[in-house]
N, C-alpha and C. Protein backbone atom coordinates (compact mmCIF):
# COMPACT_ATOMS: atom_id res chain seq x y z
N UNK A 1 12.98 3.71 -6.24
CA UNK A 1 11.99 4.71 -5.86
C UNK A 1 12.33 5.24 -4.46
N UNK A 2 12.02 6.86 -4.63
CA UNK A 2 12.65 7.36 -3.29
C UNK A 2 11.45 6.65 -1.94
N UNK A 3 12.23 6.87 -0.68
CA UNK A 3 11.02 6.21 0.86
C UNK A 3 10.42 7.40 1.36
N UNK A 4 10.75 8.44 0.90
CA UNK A 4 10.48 9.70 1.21
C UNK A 4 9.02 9.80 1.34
N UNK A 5 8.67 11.16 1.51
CA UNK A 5 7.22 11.49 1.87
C UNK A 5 6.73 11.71 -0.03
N UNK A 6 5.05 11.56 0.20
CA UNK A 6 4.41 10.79 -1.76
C UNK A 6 3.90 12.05 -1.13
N UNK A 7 4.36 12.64 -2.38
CA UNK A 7 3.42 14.12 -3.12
C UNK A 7 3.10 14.08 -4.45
N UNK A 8 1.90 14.22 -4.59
CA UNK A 8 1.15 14.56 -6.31
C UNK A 8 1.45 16.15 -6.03
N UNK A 9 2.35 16.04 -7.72
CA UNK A 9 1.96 17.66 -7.92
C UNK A 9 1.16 17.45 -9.30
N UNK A 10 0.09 18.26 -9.72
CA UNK A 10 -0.81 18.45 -10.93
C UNK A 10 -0.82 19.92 -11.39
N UNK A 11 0.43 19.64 -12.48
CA UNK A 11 0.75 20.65 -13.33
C UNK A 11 0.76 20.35 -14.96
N UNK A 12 -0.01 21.32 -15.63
CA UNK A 12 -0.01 20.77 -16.91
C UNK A 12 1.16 21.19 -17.87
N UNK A 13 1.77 22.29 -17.20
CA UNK A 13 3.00 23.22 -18.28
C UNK A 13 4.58 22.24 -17.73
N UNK A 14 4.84 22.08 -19.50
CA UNK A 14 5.88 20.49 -18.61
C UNK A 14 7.04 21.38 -18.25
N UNK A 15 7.09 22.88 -18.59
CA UNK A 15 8.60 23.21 -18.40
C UNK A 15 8.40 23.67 -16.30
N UNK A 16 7.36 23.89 -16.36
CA UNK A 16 7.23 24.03 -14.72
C UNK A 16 7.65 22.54 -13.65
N UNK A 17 6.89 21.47 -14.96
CA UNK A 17 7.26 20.37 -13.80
C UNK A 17 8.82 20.18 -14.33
N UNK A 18 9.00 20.77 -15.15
CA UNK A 18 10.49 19.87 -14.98
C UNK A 18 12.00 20.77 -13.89
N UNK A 19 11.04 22.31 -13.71
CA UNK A 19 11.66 22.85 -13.13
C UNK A 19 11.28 21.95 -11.56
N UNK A 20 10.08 21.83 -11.38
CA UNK A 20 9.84 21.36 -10.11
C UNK A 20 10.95 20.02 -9.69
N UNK A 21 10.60 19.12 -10.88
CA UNK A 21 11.38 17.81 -10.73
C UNK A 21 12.69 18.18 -10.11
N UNK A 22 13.43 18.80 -11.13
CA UNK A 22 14.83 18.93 -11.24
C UNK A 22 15.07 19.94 -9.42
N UNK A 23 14.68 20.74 -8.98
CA UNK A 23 15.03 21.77 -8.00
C UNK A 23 14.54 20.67 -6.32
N UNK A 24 13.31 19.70 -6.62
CA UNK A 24 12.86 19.03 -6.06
C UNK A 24 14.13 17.64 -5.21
N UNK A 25 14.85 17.51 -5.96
CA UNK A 25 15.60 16.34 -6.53
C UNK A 25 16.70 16.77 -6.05
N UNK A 26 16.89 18.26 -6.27
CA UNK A 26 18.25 19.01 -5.65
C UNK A 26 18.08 18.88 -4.71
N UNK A 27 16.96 19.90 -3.90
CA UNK A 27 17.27 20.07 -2.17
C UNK A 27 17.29 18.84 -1.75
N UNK A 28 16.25 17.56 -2.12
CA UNK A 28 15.64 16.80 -0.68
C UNK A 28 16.12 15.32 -1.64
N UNK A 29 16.61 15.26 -2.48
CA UNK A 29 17.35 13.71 -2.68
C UNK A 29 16.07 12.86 -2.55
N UNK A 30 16.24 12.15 -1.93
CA UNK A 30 15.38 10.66 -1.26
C UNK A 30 14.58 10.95 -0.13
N UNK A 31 14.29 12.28 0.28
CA UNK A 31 13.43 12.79 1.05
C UNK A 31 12.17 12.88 0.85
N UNK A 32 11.78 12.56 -0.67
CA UNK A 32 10.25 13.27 -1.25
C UNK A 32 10.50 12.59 -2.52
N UNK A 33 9.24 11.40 -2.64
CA UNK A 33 8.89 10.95 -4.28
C UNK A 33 7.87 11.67 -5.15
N UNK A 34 7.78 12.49 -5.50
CA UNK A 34 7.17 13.16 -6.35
C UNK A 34 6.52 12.55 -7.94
N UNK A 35 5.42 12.46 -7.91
CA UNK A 35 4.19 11.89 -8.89
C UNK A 35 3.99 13.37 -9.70
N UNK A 36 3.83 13.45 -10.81
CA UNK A 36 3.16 14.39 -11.56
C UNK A 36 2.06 13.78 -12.61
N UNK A 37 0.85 14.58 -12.34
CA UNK A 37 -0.28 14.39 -13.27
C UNK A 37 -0.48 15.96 -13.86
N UNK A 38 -0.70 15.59 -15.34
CA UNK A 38 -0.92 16.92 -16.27
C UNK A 38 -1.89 17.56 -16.57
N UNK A 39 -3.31 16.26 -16.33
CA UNK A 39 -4.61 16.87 -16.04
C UNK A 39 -5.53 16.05 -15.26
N UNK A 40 -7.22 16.27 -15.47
CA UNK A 40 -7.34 16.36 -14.34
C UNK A 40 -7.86 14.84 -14.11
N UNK A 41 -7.99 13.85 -15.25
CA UNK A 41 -8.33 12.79 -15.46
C UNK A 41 -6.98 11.42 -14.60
N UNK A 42 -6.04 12.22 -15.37
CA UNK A 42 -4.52 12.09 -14.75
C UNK A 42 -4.34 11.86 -13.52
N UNK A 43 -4.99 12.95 -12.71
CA UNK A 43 -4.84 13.67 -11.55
C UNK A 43 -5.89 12.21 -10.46
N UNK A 44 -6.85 11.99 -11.03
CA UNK A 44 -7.74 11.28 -10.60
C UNK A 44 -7.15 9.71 -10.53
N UNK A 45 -6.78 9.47 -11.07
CA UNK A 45 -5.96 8.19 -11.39
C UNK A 45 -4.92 7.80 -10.25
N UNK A 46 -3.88 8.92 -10.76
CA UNK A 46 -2.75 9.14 -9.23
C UNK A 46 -3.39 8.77 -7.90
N UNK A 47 -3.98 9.63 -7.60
CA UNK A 47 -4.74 10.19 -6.74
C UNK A 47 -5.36 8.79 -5.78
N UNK A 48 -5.83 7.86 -6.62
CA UNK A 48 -6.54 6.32 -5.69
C UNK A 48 -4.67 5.65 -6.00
N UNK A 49 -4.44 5.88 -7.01
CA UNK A 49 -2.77 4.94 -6.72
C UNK A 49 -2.19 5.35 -5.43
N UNK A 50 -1.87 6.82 -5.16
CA UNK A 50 -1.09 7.01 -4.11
C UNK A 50 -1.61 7.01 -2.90
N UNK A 51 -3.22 7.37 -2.38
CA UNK A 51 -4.05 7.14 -1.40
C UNK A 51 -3.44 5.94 -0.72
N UNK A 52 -3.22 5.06 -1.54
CA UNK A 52 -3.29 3.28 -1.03
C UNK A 52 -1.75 3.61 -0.50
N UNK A 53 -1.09 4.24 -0.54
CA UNK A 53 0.66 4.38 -0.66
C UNK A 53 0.61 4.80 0.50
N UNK A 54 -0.10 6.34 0.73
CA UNK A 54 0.45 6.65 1.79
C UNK A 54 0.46 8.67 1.42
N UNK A 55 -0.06 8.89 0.72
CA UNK A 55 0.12 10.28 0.22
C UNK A 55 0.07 10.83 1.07
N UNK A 56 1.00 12.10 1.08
CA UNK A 56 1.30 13.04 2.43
C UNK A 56 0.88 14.59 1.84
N UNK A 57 1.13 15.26 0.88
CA UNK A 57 1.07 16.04 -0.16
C UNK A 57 0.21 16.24 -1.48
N UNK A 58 -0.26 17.72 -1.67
CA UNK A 58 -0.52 17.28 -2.79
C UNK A 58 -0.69 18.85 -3.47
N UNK A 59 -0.15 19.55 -4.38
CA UNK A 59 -0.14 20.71 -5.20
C UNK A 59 -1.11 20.70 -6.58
N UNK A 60 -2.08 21.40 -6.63
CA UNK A 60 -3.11 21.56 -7.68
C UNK A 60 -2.58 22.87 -8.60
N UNK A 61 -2.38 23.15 -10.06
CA UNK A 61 -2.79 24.25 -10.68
C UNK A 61 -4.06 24.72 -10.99
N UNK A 62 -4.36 25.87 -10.52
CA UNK A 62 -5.58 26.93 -10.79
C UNK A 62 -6.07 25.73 -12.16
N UNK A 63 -5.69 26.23 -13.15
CA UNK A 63 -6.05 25.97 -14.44
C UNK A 63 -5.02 24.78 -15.48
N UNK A 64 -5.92 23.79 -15.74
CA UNK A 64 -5.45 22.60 -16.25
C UNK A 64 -5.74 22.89 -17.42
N UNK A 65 -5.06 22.55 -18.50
CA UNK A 65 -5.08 22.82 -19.70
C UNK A 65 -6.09 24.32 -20.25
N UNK A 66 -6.71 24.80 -19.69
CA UNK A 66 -7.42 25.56 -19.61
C UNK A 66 -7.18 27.32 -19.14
N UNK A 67 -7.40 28.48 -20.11
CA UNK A 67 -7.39 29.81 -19.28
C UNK A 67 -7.70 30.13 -17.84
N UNK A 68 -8.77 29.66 -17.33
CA UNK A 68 -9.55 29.79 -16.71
C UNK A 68 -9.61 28.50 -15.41
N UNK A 69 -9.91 28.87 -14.48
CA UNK A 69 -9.58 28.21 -12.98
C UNK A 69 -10.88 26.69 -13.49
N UNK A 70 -10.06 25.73 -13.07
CA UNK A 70 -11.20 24.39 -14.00
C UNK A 70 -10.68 23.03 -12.91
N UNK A 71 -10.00 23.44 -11.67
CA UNK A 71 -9.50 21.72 -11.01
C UNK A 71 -10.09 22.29 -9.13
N UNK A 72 -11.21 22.52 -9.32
CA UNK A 72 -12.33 22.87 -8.28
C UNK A 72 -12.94 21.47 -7.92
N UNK A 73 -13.83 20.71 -8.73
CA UNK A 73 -14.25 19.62 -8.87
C UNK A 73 -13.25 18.74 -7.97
N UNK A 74 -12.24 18.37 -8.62
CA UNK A 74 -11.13 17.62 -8.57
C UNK A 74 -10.76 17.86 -6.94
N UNK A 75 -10.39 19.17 -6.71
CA UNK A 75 -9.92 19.05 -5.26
C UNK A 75 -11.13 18.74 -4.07
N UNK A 76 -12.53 18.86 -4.48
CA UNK A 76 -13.87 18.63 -3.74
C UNK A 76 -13.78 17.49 -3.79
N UNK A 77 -13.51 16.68 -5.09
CA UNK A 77 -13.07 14.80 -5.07
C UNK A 77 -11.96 14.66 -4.19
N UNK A 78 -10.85 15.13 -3.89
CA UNK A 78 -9.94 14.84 -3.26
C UNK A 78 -10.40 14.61 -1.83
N UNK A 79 -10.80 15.79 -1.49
CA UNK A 79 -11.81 16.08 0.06
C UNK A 79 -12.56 14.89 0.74
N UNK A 80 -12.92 14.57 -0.26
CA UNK A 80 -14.06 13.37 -0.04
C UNK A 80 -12.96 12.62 0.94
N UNK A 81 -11.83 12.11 0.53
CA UNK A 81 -11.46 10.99 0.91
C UNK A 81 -9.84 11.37 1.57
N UNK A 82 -9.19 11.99 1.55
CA UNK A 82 -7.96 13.05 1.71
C UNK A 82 -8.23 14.57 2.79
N UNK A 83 -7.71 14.14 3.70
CA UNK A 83 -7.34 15.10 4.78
C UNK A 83 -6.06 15.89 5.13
N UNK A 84 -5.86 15.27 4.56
CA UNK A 84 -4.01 15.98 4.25
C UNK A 84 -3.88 17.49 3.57
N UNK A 85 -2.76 17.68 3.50
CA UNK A 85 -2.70 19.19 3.02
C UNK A 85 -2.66 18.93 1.67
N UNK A 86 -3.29 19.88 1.36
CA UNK A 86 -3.57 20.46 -0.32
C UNK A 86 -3.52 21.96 -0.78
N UNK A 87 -2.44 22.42 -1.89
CA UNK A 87 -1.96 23.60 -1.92
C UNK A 87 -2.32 24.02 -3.64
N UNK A 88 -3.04 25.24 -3.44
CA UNK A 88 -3.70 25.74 -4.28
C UNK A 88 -2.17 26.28 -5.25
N UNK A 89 -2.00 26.66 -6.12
CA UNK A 89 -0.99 27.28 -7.25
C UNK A 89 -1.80 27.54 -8.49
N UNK A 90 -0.88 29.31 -8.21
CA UNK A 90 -1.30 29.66 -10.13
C UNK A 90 -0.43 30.69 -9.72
N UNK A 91 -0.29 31.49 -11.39
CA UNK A 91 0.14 32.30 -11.42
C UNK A 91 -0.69 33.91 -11.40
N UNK A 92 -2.23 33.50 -10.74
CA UNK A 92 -2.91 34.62 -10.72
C UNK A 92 -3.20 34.40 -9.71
N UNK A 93 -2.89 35.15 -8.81
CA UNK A 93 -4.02 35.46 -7.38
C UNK A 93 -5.10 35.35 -7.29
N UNK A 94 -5.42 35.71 -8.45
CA UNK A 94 -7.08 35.52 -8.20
C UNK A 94 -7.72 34.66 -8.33
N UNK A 95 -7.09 33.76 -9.21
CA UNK A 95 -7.24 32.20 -9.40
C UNK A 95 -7.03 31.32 -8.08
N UNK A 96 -6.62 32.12 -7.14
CA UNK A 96 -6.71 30.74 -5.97
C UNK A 96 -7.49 30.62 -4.87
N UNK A 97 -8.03 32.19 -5.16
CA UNK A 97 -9.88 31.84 -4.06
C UNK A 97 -10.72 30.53 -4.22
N UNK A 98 -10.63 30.39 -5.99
CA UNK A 98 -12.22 29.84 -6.10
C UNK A 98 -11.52 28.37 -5.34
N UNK A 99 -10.06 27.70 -5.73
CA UNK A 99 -9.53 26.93 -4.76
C UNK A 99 -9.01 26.40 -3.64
N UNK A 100 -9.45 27.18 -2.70
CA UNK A 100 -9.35 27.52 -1.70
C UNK A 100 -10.54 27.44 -1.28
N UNK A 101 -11.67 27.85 -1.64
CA UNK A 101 -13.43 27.48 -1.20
C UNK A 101 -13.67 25.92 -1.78
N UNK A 102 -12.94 25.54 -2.86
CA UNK A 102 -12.95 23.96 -2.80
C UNK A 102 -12.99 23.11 -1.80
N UNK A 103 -11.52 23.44 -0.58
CA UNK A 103 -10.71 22.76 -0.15
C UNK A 103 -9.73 22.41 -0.03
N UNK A 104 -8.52 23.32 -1.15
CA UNK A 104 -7.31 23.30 -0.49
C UNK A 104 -7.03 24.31 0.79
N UNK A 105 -5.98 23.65 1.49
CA UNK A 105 -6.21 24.25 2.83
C UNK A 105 -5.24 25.35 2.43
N UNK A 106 -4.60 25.68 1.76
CA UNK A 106 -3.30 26.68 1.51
C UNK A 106 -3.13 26.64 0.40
N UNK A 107 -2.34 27.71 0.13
CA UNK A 107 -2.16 28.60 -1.74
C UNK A 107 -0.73 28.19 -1.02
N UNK A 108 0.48 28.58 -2.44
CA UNK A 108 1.80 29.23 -2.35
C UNK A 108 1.58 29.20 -3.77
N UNK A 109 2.65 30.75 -3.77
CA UNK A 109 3.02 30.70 -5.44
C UNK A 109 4.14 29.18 -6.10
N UNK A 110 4.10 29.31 -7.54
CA UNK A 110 4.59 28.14 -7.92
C UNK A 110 6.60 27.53 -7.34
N UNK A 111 6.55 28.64 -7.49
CA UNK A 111 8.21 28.95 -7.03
C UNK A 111 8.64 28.98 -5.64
N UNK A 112 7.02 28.81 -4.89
CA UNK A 112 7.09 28.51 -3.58
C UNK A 112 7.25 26.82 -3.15
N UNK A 113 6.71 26.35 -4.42
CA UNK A 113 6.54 24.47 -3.82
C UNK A 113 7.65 24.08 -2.78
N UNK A 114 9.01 24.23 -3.57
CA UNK A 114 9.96 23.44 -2.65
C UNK A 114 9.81 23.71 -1.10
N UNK A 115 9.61 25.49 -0.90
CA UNK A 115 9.59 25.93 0.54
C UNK A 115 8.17 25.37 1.19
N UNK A 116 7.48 25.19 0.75
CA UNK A 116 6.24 24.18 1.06
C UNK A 116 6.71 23.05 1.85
N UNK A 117 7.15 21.79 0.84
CA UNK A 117 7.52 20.72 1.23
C UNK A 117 8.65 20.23 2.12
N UNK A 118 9.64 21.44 2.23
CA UNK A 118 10.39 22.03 3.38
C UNK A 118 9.92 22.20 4.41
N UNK A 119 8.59 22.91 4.72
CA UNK A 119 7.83 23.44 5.83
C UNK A 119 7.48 22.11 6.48
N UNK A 120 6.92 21.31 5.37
CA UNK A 120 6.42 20.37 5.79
C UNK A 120 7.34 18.77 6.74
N UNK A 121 8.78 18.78 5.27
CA UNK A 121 9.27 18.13 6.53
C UNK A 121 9.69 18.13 7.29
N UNK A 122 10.00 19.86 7.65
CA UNK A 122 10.51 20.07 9.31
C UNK A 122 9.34 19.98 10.16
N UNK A 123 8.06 20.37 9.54
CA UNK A 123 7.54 19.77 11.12
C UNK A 123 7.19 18.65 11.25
N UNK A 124 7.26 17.27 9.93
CA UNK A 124 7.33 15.65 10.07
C UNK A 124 8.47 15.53 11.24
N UNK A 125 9.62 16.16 11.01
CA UNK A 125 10.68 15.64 12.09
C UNK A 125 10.78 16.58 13.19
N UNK A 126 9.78 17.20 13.45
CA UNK A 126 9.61 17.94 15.33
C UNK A 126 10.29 19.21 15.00
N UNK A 127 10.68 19.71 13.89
CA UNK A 127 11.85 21.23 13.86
C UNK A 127 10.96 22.46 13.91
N UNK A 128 9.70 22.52 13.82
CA UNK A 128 9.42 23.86 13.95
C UNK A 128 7.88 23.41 15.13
């Protein structure tokens, strides 16, 4: 298991996480262990596993199995207990207000994650 920085990403479309996995794995090697939960029960589970770990990260989709924006709840649960950054994703803009009035502190589009977790570990190691 990578020592890297613990990010939950919670995506339910597996060809997204496997793009994530695979592009994830490219840039940053052993830089970043990456957890995926598919919904939001999933998500909840992870979520007290990796707390205890050390979670640094964490990426929500708008909509979990669902049309319609439905992991609001979930990131207000996160809040409770998680101060860390939390990044809203969908593929509708408009879908990432109502998550964003949850409590994630930041959106990026999906194709943005890696440059996310990039951002993030240059300023873990003092670069920006």
């Amino acid at each position: 298991m990578a020592q890297g920085i613990k990010v939950l990403i919670i995506e339910d479309d597996p060809e997204i996480r496997r793009y994530f996995d695979d592009i994830i794995n490219a840039l940053f090697h052993e830089k970043v262990d990456c957890t995926f939960a598919t919904n939001i029960e999933e998500a909840r589970e992870l979520f007290e596993h990796l707390l205890g770990e050390g979670l640094n990260m964490i990426f929500v989709d708008a909509c979990l199995n669902s049309n319609q924006p439905n992991s609001m709840p979930l990131i207000s649960h996160f809040r409770l207990r998680y101060q860390g950054p939390i990044f809203a994703m969908s593929c509708n803009q408009h879908y990432i207000y109502p998550l964003l009035r949850a409590g994630c502190g930041d959106s990026c589009a999906k194709v943005e994650l890696p440059r996310a977790i990039d951002k993030y570990l240059r300023c873990e190691a003092g670069l920006f």
